[in-house]
N, C-alpha and C. Protein backbone atom coordinates (compact mmCIF):
# COMPACT_ATOMS: atom_id res chain seq x y z
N UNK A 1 97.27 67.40 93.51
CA UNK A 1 98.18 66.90 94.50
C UNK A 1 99.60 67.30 94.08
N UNK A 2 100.64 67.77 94.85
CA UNK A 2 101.72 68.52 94.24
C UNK A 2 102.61 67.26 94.95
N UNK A 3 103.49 67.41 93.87
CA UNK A 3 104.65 65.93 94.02
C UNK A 3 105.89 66.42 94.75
N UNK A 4 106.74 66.07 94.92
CA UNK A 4 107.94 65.91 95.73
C UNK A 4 109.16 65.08 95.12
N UNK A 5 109.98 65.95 94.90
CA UNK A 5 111.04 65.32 93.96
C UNK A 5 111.65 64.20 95.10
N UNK A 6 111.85 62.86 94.51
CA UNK A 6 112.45 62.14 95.14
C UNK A 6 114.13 62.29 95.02
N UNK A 7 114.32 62.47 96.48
CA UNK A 7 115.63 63.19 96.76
C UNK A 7 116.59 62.04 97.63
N UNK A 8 118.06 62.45 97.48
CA UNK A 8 118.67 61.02 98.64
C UNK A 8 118.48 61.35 99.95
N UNK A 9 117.90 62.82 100.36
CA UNK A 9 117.61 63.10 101.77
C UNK A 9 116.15 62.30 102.16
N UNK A 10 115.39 62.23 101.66
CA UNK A 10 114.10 61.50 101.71
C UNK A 10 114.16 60.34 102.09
N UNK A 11 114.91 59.62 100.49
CA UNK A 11 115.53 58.05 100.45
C UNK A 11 116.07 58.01 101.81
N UNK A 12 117.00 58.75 102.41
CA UNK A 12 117.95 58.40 103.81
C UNK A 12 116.59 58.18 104.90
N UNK A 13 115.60 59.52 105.22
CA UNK A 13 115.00 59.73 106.03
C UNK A 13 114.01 58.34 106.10
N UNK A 14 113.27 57.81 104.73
CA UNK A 14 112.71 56.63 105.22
C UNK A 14 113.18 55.51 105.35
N UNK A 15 114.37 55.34 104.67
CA UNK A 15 114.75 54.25 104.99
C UNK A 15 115.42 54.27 106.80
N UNK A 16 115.82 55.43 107.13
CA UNK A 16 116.32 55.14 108.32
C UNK A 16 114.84 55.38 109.47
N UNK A 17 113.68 55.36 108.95
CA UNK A 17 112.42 55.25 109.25
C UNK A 17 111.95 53.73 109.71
N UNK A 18 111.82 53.15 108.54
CA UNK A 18 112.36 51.64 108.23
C UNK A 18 113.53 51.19 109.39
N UNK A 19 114.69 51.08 108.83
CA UNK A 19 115.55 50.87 109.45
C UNK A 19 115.41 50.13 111.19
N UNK A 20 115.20 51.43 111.56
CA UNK A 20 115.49 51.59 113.17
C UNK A 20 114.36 50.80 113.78
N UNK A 21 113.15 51.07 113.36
CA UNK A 21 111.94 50.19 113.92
C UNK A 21 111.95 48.97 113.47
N UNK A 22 112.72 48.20 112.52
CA UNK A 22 113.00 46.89 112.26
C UNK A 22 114.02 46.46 113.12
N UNK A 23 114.73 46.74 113.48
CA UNK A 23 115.90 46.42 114.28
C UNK A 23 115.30 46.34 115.61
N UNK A 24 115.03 47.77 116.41
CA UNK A 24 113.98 47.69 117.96
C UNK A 24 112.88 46.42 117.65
N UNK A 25 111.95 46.41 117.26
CA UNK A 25 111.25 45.72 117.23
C UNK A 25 111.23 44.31 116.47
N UNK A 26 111.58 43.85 115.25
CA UNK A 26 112.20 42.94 115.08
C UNK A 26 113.21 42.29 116.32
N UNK A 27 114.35 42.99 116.41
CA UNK A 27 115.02 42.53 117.63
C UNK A 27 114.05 41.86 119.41
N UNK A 28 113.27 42.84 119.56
CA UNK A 28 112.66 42.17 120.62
C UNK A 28 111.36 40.96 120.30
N UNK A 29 111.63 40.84 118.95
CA UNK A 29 110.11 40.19 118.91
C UNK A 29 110.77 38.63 118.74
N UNK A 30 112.47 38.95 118.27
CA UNK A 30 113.02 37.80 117.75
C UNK A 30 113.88 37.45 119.61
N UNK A 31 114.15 38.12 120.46
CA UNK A 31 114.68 37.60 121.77
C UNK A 31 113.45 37.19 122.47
N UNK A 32 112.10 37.99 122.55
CA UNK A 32 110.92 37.21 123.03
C UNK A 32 111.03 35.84 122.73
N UNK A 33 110.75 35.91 121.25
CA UNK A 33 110.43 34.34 120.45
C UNK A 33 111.57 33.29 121.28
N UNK A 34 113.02 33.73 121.11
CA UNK A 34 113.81 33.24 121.29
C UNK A 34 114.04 32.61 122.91
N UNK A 35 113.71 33.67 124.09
CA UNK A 35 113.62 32.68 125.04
C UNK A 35 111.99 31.89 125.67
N UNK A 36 111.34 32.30 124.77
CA UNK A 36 110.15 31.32 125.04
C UNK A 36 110.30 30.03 124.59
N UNK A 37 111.06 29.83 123.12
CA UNK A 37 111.90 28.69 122.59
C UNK A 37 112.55 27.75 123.78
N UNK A 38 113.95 29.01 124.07
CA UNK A 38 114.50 28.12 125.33
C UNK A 38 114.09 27.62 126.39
N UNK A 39 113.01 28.45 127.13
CA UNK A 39 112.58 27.97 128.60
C UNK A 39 111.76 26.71 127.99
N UNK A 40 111.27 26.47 126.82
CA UNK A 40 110.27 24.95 126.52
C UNK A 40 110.88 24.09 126.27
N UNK A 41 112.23 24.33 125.69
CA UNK A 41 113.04 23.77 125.55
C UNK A 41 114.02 22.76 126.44
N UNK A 42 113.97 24.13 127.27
CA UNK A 42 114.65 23.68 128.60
C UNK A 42 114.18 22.72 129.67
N UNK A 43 112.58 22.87 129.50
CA UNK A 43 111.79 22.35 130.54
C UNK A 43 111.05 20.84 129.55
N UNK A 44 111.39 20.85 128.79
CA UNK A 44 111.20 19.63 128.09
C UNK A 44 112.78 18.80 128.05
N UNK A 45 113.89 19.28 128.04
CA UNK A 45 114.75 18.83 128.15
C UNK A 45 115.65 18.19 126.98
N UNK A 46 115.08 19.35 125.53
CA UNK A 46 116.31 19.30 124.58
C UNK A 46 117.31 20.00 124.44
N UNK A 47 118.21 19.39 123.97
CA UNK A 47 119.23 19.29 123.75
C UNK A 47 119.72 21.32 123.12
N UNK A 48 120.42 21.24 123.85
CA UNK A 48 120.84 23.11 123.72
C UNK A 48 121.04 23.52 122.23
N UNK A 49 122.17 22.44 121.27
CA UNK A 49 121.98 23.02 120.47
C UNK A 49 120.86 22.75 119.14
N UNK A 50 119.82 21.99 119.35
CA UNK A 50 118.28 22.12 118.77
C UNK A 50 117.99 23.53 119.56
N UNK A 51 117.35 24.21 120.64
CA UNK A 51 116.86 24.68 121.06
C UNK A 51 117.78 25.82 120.49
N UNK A 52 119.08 26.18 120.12
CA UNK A 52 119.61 27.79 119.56
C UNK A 52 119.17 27.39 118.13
N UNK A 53 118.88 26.36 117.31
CA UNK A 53 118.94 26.04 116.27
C UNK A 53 117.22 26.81 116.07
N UNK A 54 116.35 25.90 116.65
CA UNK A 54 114.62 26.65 116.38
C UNK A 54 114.96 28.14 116.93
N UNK A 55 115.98 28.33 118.17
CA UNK A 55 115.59 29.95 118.38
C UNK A 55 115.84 30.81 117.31
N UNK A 56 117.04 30.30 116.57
CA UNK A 56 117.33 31.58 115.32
C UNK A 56 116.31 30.91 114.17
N UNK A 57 115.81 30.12 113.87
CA UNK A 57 114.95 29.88 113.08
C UNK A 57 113.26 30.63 113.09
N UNK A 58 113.50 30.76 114.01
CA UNK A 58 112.17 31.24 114.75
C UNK A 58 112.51 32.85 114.68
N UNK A 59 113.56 33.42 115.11
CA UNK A 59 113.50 34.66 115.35
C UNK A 59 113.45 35.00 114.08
N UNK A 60 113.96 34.80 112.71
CA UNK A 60 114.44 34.94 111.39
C UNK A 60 112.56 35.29 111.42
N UNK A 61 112.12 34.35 111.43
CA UNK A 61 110.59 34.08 110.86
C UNK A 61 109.48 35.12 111.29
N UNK A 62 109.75 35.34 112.41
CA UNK A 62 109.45 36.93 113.08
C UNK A 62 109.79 38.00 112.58
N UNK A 63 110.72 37.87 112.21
CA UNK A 63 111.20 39.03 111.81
C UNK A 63 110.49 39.71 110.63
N UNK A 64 109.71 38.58 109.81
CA UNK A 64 109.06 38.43 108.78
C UNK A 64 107.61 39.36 108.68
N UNK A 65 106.79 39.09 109.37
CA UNK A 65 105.40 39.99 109.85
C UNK A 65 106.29 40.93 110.80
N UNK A 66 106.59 41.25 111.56
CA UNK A 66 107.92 42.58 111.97
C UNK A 66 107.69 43.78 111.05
N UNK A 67 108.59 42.96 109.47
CA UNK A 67 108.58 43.91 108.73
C UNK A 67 107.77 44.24 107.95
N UNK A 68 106.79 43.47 107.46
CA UNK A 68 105.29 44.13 106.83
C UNK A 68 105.07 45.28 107.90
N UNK A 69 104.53 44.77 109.40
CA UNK A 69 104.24 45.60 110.11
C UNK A 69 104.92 47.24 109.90
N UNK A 70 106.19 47.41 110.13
CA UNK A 70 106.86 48.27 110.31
C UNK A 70 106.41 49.07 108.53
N UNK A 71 106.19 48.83 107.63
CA UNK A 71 106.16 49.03 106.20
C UNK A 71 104.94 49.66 106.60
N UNK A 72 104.00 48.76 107.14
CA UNK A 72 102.47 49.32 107.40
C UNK A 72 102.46 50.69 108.18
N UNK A 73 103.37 50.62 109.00
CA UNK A 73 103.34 52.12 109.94
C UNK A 73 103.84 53.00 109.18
N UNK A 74 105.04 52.78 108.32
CA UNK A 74 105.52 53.92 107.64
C UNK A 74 104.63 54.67 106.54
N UNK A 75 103.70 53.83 105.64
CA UNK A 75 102.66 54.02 105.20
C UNK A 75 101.54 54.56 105.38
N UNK A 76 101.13 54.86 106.40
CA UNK A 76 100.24 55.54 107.35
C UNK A 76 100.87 56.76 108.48
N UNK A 77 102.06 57.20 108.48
CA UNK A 77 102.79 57.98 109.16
C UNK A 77 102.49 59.28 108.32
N UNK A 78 102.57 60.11 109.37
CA UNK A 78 102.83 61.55 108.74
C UNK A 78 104.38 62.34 109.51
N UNK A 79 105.24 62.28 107.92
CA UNK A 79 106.25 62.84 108.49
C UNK A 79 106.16 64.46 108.45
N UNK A 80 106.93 65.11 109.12
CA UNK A 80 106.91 66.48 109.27
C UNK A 80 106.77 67.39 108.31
N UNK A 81 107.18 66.93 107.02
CA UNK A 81 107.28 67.66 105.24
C UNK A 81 106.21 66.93 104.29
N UNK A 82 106.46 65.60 104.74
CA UNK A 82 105.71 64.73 103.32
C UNK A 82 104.84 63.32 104.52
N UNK A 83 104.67 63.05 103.07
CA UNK A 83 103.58 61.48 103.44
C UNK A 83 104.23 60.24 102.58
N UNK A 84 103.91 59.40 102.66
CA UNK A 84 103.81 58.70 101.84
C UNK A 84 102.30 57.80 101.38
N UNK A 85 102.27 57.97 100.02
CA UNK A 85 101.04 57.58 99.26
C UNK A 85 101.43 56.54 98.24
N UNK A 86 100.01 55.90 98.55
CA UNK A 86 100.17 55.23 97.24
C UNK A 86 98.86 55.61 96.34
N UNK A 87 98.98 55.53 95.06
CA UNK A 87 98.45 55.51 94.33
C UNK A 87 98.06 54.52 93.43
N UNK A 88 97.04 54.72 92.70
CA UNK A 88 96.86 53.90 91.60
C UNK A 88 97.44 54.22 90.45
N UNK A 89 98.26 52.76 89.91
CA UNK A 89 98.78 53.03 88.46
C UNK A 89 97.99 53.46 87.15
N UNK A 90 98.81 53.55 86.32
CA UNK A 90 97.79 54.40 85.02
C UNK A 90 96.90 52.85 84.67
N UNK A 91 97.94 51.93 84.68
CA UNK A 91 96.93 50.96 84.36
C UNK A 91 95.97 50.64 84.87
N UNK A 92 95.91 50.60 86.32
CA UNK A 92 94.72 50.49 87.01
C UNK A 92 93.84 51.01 86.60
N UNK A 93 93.85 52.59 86.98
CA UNK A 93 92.69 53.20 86.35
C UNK A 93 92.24 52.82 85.47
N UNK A 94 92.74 52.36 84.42
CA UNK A 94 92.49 52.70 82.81
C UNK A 94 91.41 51.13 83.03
N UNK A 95 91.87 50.25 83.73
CA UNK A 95 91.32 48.48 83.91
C UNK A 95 90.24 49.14 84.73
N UNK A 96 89.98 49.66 85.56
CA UNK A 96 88.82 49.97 86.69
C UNK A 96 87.60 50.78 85.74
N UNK A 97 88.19 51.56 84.97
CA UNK A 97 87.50 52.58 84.33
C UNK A 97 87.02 51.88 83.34
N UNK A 98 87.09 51.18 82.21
CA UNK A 98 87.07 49.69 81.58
C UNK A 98 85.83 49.29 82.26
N UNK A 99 86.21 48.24 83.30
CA UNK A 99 84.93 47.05 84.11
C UNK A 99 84.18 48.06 84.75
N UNK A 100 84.17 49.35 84.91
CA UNK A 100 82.90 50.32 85.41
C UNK A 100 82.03 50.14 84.30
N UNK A 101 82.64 50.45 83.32
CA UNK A 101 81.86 50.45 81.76
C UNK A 101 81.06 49.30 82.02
N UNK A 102 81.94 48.43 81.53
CA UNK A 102 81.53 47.06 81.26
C UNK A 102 80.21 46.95 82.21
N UNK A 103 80.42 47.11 83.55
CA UNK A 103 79.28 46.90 84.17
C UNK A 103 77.83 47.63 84.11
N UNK A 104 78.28 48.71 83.59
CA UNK A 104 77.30 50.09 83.80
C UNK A 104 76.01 49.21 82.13
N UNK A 105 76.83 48.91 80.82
CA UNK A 105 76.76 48.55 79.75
C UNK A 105 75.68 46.92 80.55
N UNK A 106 75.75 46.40 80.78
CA UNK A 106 75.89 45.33 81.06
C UNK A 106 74.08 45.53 82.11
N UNK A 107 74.32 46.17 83.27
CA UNK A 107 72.91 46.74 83.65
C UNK A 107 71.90 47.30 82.59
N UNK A 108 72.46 48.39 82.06
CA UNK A 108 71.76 48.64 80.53
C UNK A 108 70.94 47.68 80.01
N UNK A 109 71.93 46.89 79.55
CA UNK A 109 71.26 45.74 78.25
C UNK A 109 69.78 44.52 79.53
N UNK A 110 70.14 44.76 80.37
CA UNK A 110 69.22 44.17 81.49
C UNK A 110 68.00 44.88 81.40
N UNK A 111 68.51 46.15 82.21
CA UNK A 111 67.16 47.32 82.17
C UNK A 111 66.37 47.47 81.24
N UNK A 112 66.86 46.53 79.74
CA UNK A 112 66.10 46.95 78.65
C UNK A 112 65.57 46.04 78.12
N UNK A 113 65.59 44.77 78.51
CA UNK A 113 64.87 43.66 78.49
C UNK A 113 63.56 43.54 78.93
């Protein structure tokens, strides 16, 4: 697998990847939230400023799964040059490769009973 020097053109490109789809979408997910707040609000008949108080509380909180989401797309995107991957750390391997043993060892001493 051939690597890709991490560059500030990259850094710019995903973060403004990031960026923009947090804002569009965050933004509408937090004015959705926000006048579904008000019209229940309204039609129950509290008090305006409770009802801006849960709306920005609410939109904040959205905003929350928003941005996993948006992380999740960038993660699975194919940009025009590169990808983004994740990998497993050295430690991982080294722990996975380990409890394979362990297990493989472990059937063994069974099989031979």
């Amino acid at each position: 697998m051939d690597k890709i020097e991490v560059t500030w053109s990259y850094a710019i490109r995903i973060w403004w990847s990031l960026a923009w789809r947090v804002v569009v979408f965050g933004g509408l997910a937090s004015f959705l939230l926000g006048l579904l707040i008000g019209a229940i609000g309204a039609a129950t008949g509290v008090q305006t400023d409770v009802i801006q108080t849960w709306g920005e509380i609410g939109g904040m909180l959205v905003s929350i799964p928003v941005g996993i989401w948006v992380v999740k797309v960038i993660l699975t995107r194919d940009f025009p040059k590169y990808r983004l991957l994740l990998v497993p750390s050295l430690e991982s391997r080294i722990e996975n490769r380990l409890n394979k043993q362990t297990t493989e060892n472990r059937e063994a001493d069974n099989h031979g009973q």
